[in-house]
PDB file of N, CA and C in Angstrom:
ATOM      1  N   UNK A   1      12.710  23.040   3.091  1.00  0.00           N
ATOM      2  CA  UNK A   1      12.461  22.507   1.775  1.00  0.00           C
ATOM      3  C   UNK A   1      10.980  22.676   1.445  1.00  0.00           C
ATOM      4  N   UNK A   2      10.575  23.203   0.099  1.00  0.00           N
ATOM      5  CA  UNK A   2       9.126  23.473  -0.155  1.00  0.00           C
ATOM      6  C   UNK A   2       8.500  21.743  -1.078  1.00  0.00           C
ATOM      7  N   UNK A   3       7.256  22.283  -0.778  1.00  0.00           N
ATOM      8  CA  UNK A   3       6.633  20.808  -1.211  1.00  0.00           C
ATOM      9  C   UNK A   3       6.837  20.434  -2.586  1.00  0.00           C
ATOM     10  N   UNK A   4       6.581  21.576  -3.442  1.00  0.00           N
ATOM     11  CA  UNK A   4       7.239  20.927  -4.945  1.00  0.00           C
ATOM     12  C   UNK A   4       8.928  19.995  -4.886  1.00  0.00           C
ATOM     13  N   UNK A   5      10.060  20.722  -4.250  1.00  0.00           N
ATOM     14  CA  UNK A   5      10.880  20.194  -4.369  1.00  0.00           C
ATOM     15  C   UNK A   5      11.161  18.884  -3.507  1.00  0.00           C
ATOM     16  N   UNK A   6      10.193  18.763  -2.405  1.00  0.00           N
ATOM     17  CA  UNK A   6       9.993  17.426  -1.639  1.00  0.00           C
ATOM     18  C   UNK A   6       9.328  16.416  -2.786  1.00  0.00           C
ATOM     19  N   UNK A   7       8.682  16.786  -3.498  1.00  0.00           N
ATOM     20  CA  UNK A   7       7.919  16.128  -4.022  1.00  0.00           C
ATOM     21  C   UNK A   7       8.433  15.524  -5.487  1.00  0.00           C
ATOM     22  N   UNK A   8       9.101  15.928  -5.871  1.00  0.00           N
ATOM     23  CA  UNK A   8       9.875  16.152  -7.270  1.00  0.00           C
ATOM     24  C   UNK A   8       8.883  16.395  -8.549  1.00  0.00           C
ATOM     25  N   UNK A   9       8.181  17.516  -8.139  1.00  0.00           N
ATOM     26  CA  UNK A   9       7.035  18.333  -8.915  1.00  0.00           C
ATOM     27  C   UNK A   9       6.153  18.840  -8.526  1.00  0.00           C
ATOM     28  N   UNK A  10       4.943  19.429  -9.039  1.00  0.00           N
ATOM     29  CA  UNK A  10       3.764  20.196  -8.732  1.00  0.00           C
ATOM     30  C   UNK A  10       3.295  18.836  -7.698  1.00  0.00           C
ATOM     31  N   UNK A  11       2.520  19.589  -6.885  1.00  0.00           N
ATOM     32  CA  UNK A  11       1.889  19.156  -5.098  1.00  0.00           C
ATOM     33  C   UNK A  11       0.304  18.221  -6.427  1.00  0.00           C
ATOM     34  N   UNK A  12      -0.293  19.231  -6.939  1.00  0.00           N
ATOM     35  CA  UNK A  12      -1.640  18.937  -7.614  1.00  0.00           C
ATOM     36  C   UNK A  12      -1.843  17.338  -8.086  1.00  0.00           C
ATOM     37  N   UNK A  13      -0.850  17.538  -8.861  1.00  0.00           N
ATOM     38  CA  UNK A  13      -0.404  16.159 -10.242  1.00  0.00           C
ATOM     39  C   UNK A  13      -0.306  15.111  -9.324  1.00  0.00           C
ATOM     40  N   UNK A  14       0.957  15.265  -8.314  1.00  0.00           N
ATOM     41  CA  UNK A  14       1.408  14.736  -7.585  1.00  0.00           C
ATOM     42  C   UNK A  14       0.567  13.839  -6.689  1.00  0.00           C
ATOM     43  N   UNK A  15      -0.369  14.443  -6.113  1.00  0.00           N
ATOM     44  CA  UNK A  15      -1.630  13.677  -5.471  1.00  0.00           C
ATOM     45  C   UNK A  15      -2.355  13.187  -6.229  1.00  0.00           C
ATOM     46  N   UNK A  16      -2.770  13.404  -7.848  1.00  0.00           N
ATOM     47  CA  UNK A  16      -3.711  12.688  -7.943  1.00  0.00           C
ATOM     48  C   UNK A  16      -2.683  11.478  -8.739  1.00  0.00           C
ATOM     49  N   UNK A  17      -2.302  11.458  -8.857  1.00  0.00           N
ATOM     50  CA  UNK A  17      -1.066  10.104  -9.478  1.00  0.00           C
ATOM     51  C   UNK A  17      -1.021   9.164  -8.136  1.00  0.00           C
ATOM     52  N   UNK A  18      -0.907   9.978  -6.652  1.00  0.00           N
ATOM     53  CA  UNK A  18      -0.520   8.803  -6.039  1.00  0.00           C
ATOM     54  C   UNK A  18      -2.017   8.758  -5.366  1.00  0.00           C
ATOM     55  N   UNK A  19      -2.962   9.049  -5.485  1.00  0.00           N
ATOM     56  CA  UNK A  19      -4.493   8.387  -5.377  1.00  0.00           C
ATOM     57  C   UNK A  19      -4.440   7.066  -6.259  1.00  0.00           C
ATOM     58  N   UNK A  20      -4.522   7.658  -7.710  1.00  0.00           N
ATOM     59  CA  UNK A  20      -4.418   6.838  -8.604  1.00  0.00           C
ATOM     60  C   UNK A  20      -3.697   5.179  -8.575  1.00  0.00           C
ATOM     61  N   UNK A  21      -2.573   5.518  -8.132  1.00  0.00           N
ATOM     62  CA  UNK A  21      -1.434   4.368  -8.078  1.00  0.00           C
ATOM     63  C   UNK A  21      -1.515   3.708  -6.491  1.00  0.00           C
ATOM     64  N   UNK A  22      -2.479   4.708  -5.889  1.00  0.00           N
ATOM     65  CA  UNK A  22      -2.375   4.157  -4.498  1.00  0.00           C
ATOM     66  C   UNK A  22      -3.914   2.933  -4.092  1.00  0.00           C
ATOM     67  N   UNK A  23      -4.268   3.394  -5.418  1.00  0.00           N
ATOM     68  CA  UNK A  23      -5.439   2.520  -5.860  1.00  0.00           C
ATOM     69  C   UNK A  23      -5.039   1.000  -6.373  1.00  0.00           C
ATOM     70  N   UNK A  24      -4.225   1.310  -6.980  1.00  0.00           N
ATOM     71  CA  UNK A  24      -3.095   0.036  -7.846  1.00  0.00           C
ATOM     72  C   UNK A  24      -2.297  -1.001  -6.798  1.00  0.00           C
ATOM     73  N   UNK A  25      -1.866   0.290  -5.625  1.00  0.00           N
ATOM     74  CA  UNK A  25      -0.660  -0.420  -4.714  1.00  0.00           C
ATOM     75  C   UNK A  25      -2.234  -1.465  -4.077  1.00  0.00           C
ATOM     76  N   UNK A  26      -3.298  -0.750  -3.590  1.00  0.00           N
ATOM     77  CA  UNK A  26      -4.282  -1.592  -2.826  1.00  0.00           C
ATOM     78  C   UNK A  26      -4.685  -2.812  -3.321  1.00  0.00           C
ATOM     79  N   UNK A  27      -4.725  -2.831  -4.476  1.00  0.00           N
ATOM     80  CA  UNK A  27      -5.381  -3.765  -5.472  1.00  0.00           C
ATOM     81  C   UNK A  27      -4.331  -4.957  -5.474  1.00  0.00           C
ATOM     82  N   UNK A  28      -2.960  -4.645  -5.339  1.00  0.00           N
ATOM     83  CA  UNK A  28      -1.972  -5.190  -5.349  1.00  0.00           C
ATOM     84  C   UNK A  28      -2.518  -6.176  -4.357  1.00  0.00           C
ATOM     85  N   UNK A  29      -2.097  -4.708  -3.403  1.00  0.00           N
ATOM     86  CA  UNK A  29      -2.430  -5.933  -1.599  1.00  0.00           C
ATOM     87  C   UNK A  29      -2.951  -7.258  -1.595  1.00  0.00           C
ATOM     88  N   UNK A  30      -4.246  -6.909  -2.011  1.00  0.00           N
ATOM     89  CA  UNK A  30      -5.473  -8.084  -1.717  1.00  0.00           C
ATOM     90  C   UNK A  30      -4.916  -8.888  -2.466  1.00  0.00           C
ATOM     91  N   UNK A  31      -4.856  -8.803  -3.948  1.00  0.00           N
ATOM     92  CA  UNK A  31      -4.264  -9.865  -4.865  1.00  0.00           C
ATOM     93  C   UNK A  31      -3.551 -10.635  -3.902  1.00  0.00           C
ATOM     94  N   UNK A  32      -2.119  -9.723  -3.627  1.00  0.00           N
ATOM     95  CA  UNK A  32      -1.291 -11.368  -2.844  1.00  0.00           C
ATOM     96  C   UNK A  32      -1.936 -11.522  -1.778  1.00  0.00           C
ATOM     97  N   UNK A  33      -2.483 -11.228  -0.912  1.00  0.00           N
ATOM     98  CA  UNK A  33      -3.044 -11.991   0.552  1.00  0.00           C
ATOM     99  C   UNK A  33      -4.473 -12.857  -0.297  1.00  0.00           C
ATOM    100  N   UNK A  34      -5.209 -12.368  -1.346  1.00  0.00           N
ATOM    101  CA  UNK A  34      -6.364 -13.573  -1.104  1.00  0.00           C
ATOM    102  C   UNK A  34      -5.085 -14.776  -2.528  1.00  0.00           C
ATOM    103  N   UNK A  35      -3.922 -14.484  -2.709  1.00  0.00           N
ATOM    104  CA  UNK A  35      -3.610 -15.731  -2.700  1.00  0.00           C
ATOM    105  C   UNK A  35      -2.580 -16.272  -1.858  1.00  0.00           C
ATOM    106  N   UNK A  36      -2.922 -15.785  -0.950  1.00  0.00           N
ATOM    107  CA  UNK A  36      -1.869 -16.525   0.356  1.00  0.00           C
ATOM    108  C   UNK A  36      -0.212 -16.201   0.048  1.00  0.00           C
ATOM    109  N   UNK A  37       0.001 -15.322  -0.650  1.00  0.00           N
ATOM    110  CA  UNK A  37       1.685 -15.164  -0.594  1.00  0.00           C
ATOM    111  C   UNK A  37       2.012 -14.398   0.347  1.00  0.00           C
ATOM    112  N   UNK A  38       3.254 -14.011   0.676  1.00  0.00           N
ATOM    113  CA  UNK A  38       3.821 -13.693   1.546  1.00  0.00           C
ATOM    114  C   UNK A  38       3.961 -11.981   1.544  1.00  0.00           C
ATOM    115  N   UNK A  39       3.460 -11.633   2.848  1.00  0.00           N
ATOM    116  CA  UNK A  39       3.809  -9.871   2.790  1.00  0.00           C
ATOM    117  C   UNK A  39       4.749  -8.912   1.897  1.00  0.00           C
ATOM    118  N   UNK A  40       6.074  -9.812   2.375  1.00  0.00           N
ATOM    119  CA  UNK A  40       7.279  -8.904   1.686  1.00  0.00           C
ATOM    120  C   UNK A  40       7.225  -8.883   0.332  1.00  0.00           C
ATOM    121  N   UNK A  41       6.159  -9.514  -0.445  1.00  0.00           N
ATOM    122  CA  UNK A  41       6.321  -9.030  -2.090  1.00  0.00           C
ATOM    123  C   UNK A  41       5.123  -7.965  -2.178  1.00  0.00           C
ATOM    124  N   UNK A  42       4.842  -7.330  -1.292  1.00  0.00           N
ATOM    125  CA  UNK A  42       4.014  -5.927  -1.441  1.00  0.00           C
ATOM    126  C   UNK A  42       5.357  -4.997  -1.882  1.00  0.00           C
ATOM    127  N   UNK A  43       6.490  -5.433  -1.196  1.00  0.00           N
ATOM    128  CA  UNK A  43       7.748  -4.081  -1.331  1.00  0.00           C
ATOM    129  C   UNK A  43       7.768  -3.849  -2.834  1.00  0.00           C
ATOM    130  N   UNK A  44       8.232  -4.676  -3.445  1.00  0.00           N
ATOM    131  CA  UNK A  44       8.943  -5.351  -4.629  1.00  0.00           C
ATOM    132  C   UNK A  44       7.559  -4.276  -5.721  1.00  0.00           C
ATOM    133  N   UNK A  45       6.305  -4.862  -5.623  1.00  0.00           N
ATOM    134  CA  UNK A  45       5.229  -4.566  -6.185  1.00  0.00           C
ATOM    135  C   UNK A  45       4.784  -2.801  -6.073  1.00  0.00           C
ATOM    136  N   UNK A  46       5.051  -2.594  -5.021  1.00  0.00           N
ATOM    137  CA  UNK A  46       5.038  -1.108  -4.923  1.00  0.00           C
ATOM    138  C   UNK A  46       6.144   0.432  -5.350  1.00  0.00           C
ATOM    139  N   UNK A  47       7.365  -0.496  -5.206  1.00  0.00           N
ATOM    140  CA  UNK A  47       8.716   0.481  -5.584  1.00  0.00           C
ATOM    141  C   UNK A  47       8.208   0.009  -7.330  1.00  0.00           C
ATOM    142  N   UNK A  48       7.591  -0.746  -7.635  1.00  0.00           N
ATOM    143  CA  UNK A  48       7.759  -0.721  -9.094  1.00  0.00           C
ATOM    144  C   UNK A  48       6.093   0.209  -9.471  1.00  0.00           C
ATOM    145  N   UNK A  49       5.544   0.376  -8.640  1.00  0.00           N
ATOM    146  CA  UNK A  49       4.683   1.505  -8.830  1.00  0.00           C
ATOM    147  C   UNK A  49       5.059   2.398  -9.139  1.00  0.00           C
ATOM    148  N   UNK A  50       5.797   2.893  -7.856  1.00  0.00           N
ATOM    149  CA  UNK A  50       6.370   4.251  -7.439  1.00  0.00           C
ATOM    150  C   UNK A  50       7.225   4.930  -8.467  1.00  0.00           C
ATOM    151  N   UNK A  51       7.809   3.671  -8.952  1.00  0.00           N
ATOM    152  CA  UNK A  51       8.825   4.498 -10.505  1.00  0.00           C
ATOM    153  C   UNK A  51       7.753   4.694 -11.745  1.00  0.00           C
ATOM    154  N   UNK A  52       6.945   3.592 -11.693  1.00  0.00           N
ATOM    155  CA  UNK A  52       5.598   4.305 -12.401  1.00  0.00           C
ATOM    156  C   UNK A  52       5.164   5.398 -12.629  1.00  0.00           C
ATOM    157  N   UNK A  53       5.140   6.061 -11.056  1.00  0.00           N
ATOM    158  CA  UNK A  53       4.123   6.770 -10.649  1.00  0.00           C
ATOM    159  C   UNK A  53       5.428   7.831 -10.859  1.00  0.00           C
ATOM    160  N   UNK A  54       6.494   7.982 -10.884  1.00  0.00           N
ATOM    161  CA  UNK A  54       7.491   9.178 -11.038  1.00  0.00           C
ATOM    162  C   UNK A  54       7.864   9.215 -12.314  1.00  0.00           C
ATOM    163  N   UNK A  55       7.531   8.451 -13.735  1.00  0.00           N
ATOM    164  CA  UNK A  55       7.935   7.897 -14.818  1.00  0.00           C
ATOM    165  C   UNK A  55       7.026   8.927 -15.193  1.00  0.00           C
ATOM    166  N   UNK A  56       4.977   8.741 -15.021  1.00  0.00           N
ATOM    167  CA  UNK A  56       4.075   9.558 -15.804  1.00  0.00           C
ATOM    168  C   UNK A  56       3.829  10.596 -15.140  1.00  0.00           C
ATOM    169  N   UNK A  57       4.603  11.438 -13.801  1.00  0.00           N
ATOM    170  CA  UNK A  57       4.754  12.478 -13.337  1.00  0.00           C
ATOM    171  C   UNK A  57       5.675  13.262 -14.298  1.00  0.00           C
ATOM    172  N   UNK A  58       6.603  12.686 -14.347  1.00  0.00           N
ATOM    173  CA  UNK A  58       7.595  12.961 -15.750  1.00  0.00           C
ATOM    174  C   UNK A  58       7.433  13.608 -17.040  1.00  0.00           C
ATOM    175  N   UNK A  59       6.401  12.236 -17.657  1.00  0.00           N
ATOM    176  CA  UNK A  59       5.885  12.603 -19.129  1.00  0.00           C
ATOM    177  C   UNK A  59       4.959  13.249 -19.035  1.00  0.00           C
ATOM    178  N   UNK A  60       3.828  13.150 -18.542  1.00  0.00           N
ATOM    179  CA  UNK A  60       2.708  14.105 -18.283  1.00  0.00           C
ATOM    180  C   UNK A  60       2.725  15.437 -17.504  1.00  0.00           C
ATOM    181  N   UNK A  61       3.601  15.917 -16.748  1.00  0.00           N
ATOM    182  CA  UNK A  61       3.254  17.312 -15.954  1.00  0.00           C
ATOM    183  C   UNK A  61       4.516  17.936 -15.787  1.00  0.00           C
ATOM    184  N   UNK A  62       6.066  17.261 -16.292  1.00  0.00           N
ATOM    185  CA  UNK A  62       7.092  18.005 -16.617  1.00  0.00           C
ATOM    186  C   UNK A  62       7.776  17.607 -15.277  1.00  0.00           C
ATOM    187  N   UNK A  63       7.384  17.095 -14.273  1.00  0.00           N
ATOM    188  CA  UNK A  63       8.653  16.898 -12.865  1.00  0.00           C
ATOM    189  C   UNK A  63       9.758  15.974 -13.128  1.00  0.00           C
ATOM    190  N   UNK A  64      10.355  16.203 -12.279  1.00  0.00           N
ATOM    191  CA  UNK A  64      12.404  15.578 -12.108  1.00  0.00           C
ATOM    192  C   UNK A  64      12.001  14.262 -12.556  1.00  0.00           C
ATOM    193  N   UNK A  65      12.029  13.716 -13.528  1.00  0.00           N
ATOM    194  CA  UNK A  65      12.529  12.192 -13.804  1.00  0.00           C
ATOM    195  C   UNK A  65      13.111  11.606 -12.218  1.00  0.00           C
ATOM    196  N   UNK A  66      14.217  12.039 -12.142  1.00  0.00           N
ATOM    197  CA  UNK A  66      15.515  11.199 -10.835  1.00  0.00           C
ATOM    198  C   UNK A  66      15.667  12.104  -9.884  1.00  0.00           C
ATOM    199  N   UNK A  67      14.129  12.251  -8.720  1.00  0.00           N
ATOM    200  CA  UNK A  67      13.921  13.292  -7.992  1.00  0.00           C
ATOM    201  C   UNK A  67      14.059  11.906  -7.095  1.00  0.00           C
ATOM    202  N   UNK A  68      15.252  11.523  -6.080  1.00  0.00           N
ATOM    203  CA  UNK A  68      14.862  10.697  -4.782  1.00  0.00           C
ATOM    204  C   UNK A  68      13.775  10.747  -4.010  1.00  0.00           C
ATOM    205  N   UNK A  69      13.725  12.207  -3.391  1.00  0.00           N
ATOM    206  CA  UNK A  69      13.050  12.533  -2.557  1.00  0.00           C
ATOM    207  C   UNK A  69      11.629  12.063  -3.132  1.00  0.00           C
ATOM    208  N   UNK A  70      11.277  12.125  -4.221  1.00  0.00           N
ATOM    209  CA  UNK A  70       9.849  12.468  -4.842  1.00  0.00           C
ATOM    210  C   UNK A  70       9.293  10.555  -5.195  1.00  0.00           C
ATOM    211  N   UNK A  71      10.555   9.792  -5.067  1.00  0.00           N
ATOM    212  CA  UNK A  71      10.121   8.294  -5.504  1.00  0.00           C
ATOM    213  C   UNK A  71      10.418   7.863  -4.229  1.00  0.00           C
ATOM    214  N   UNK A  72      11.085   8.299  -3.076  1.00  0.00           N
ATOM    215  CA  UNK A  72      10.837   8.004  -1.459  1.00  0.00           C
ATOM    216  C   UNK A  72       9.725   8.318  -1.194  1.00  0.00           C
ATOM    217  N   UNK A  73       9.283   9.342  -1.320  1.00  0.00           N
ATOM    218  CA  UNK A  73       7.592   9.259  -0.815  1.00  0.00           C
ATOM    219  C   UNK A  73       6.482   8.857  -1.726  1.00  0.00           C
ATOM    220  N   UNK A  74       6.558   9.058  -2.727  1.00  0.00           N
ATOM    221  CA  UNK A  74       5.849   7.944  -3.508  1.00  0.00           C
ATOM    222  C   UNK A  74       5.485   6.431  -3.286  1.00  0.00           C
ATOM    223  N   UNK A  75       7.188   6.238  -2.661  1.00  0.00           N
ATOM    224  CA  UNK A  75       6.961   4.244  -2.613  1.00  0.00           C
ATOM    225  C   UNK A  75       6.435   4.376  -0.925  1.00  0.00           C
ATOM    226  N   UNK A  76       6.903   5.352   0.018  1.00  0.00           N
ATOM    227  CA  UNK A  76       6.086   5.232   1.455  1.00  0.00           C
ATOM    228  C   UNK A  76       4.599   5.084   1.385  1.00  0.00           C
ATOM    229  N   UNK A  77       4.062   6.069   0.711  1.00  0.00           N
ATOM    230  CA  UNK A  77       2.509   5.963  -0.207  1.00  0.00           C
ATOM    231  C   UNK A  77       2.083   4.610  -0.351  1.00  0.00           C
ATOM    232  N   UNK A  78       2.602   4.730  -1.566  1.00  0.00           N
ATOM    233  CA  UNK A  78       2.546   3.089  -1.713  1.00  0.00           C
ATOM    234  C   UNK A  78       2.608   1.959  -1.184  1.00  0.00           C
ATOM    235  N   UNK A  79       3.690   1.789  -0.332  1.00  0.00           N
ATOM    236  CA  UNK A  79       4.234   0.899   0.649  1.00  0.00           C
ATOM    237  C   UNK A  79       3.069   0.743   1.241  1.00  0.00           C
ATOM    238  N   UNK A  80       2.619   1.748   1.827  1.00  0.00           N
ATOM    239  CA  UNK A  80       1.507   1.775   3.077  1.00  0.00           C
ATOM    240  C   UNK A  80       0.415   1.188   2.256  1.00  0.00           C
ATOM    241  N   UNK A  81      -0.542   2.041   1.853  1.00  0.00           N
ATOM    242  CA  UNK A  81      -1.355   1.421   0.822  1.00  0.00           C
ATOM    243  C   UNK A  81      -1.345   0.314   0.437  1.00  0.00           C
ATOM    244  N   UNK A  82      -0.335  -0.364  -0.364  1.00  0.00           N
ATOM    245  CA  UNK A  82      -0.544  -2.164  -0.449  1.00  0.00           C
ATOM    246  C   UNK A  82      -0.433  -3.137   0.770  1.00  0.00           C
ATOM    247  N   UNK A  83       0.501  -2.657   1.764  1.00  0.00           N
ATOM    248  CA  UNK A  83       0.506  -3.069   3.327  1.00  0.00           C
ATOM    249  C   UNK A  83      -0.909  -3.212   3.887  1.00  0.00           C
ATOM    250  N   UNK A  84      -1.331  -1.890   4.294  1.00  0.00           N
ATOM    251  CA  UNK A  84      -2.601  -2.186   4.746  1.00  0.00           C
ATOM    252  C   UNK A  84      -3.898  -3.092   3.888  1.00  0.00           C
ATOM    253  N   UNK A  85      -3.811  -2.678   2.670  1.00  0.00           N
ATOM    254  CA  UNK A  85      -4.906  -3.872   1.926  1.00  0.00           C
ATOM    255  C   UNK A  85      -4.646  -5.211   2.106  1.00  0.00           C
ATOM    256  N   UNK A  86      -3.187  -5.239   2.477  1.00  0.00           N
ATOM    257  CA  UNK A  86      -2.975  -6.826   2.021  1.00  0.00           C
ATOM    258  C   UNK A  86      -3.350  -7.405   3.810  1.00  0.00           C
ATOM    259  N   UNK A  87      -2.922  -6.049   4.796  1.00  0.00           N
ATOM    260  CA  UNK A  87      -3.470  -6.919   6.210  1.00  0.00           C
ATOM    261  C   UNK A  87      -4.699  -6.983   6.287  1.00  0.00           C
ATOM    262  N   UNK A  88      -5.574  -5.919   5.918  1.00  0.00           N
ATOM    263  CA  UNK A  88      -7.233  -6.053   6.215  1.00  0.00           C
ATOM    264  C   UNK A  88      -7.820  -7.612   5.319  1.00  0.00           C
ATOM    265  N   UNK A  89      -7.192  -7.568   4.026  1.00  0.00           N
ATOM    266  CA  UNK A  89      -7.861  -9.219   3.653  1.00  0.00           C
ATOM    267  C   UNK A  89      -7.270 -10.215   3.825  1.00  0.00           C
ATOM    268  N   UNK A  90      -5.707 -10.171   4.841  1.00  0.00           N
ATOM    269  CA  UNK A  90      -5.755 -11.284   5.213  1.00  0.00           C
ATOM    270  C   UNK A  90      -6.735 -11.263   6.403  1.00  0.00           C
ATOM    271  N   UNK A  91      -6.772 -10.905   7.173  1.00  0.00           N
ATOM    272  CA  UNK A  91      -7.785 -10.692   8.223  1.00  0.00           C
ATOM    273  C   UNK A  91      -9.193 -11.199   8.108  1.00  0.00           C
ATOM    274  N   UNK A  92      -9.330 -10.560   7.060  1.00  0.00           N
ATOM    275  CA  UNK A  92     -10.924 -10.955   6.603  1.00  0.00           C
ATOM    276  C   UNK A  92     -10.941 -12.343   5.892  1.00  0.00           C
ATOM    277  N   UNK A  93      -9.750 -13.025   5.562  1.00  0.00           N
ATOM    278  CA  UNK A  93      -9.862 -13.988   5.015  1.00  0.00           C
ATOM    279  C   UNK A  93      -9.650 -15.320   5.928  1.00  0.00           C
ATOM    280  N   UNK A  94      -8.397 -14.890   6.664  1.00  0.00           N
ATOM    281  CA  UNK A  94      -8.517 -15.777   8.112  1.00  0.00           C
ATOM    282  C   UNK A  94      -9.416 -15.955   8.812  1.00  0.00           C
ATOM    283  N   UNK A  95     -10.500 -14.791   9.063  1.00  0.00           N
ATOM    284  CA  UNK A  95     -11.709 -15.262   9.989  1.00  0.00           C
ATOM    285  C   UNK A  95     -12.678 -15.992   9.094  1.00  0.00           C
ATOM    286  N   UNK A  96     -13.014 -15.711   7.798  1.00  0.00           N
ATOM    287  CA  UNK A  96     -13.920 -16.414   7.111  1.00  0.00           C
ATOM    288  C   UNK A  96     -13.587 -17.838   6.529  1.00  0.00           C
ATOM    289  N   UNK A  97     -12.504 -18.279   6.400  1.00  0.00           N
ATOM    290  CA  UNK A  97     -12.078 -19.785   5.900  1.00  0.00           C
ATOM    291  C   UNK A  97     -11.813 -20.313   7.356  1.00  0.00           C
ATOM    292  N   UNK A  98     -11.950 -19.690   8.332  1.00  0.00           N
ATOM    293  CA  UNK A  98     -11.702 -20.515   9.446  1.00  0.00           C
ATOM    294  C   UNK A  98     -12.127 -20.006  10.851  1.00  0.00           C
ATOM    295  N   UNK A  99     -13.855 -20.070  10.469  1.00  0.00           N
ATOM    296  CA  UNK A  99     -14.719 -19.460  11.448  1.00  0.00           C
ATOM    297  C   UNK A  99     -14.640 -20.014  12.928  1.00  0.00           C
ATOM    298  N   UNK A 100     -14.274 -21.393  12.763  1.00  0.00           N
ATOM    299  CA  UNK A 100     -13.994 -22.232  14.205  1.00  0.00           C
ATOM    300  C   UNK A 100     -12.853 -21.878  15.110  1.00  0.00           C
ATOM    301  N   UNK A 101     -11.971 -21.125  14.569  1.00  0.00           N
ATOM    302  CA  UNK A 101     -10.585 -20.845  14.805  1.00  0.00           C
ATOM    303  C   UNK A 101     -10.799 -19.609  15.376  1.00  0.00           C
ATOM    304  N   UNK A 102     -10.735 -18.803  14.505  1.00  0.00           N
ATOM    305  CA  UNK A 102     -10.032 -17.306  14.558  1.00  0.00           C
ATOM    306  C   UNK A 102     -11.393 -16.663  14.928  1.00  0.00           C
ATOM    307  N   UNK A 103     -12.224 -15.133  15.621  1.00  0.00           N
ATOM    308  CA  UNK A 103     -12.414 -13.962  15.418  1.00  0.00           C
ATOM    309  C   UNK A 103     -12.177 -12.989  14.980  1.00  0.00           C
ATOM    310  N   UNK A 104     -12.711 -11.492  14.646  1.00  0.00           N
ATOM    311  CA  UNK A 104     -11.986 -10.515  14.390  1.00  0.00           C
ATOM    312  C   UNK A 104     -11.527  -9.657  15.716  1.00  0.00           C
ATOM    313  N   UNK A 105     -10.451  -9.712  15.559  1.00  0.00           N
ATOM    314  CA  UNK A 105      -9.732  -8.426  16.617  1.00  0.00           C
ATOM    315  C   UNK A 105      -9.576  -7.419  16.063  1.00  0.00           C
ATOM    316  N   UNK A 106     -10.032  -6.046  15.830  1.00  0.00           N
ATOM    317  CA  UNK A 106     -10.434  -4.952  14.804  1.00  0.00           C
ATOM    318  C   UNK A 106     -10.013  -5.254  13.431  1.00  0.00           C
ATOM    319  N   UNK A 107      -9.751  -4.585  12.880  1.00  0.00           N
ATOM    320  CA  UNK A 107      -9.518  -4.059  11.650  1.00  0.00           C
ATOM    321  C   UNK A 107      -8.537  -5.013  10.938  1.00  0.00           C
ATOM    322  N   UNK A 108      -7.015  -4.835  11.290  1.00  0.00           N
ATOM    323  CA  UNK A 108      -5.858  -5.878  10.733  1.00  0.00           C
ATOM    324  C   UNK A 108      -5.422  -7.104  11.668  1.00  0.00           C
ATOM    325  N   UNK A 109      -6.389  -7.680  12.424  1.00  0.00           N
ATOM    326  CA  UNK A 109      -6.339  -8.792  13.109  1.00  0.00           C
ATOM    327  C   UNK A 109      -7.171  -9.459  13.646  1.00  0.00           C
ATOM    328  N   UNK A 110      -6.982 -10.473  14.160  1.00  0.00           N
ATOM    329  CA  UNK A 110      -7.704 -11.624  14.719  1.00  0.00           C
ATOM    330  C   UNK A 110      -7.003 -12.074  15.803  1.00  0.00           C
ATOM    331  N   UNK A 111      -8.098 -13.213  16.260  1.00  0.00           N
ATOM    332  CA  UNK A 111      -7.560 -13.854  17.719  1.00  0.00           C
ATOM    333  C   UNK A 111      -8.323 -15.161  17.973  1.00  0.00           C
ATOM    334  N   UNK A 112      -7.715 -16.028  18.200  1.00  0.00           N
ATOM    335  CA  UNK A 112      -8.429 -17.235  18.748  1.00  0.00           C
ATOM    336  C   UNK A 112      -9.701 -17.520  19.374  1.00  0.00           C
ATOM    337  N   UNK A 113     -10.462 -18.241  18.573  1.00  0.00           N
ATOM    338  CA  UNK A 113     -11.615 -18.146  19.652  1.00  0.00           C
ATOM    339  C   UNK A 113     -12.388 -18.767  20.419  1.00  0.00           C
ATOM    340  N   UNK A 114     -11.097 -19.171  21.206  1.00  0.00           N
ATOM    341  CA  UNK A 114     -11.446 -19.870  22.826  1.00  0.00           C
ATOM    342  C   UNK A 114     -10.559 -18.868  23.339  1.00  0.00           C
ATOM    343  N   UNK A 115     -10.047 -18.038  23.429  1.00  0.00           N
ATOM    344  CA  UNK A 115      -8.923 -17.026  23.713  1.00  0.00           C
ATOM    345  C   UNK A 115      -9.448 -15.357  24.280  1.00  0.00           C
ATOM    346  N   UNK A 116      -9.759 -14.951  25.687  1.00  0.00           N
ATOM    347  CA  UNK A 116      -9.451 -13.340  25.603  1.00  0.00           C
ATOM    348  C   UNK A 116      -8.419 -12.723  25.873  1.00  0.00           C
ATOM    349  N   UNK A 117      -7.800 -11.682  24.980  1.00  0.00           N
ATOM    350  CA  UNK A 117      -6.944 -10.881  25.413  1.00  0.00           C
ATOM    351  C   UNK A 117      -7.002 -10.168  26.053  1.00  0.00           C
ATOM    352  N   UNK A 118      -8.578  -9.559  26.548  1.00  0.00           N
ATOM    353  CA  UNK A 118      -8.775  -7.906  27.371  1.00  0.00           C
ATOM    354  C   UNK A 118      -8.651  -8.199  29.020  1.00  0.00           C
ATOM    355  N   UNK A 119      -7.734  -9.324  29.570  1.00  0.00           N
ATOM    356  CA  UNK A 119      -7.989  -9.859  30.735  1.00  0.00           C
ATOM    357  C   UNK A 119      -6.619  -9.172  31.280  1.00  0.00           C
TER     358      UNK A 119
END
């Protein structure tokens, strides 16, 4: 299968829409983690990107309206993208409202801190 038809249009368009929207899915992220909601409404928030993001692929550059393949990887994009924003600030938000508690354990976690794990 070639990348236009994986994609459900031109490769070009295609990337910069999901830069674009993958900017949106991030923005998402943080929103719900710095207000404390719950992970699983990143899904919800991102598949409604993703049809977004296959809606003005559509009107603007001529690709498949009802290309599966092309709004499956779109919302994986996405998916990921609001996932990871939403773990890095909870992370960053857990160690900073609760400096007595928690450390950072790289990037998307923390750890107790009376606690080593590297033992």
């Amino acid at each position: 299968m070639k990348l236009p038809a994986l994609l459900g249009g031109p490769a070009p368009s295609f990337l910069v829409l999901a830069v674009l929207f993958g900017a949106a899915a991030a923005l998402t992220g943080q929103a719900l983690a710095r207000n404390w909601r719950p992970a699983w409404q990143v899904l919800p928030y991102a598949l409604l990107l993703a049809v977004g993001d296959r809606f003005l692929l559509y009107a603007l550059f001529g690709a498949t309206l009802l290309s599966a393949n092309g709004l499956a990887v779109a919302a994986v994009v996405l998916v990921g993208a609001g996932a990871c924003a939403y773990r890095l600030t909870q992370a960053r938000r857990m160690v900073q409202q609760y400096p007595w508690l928690y450390e950072r354990a790289g990037w998307f976690g923390w750890r107790d801190r009376g606690r080593d794990d590297r033992a």
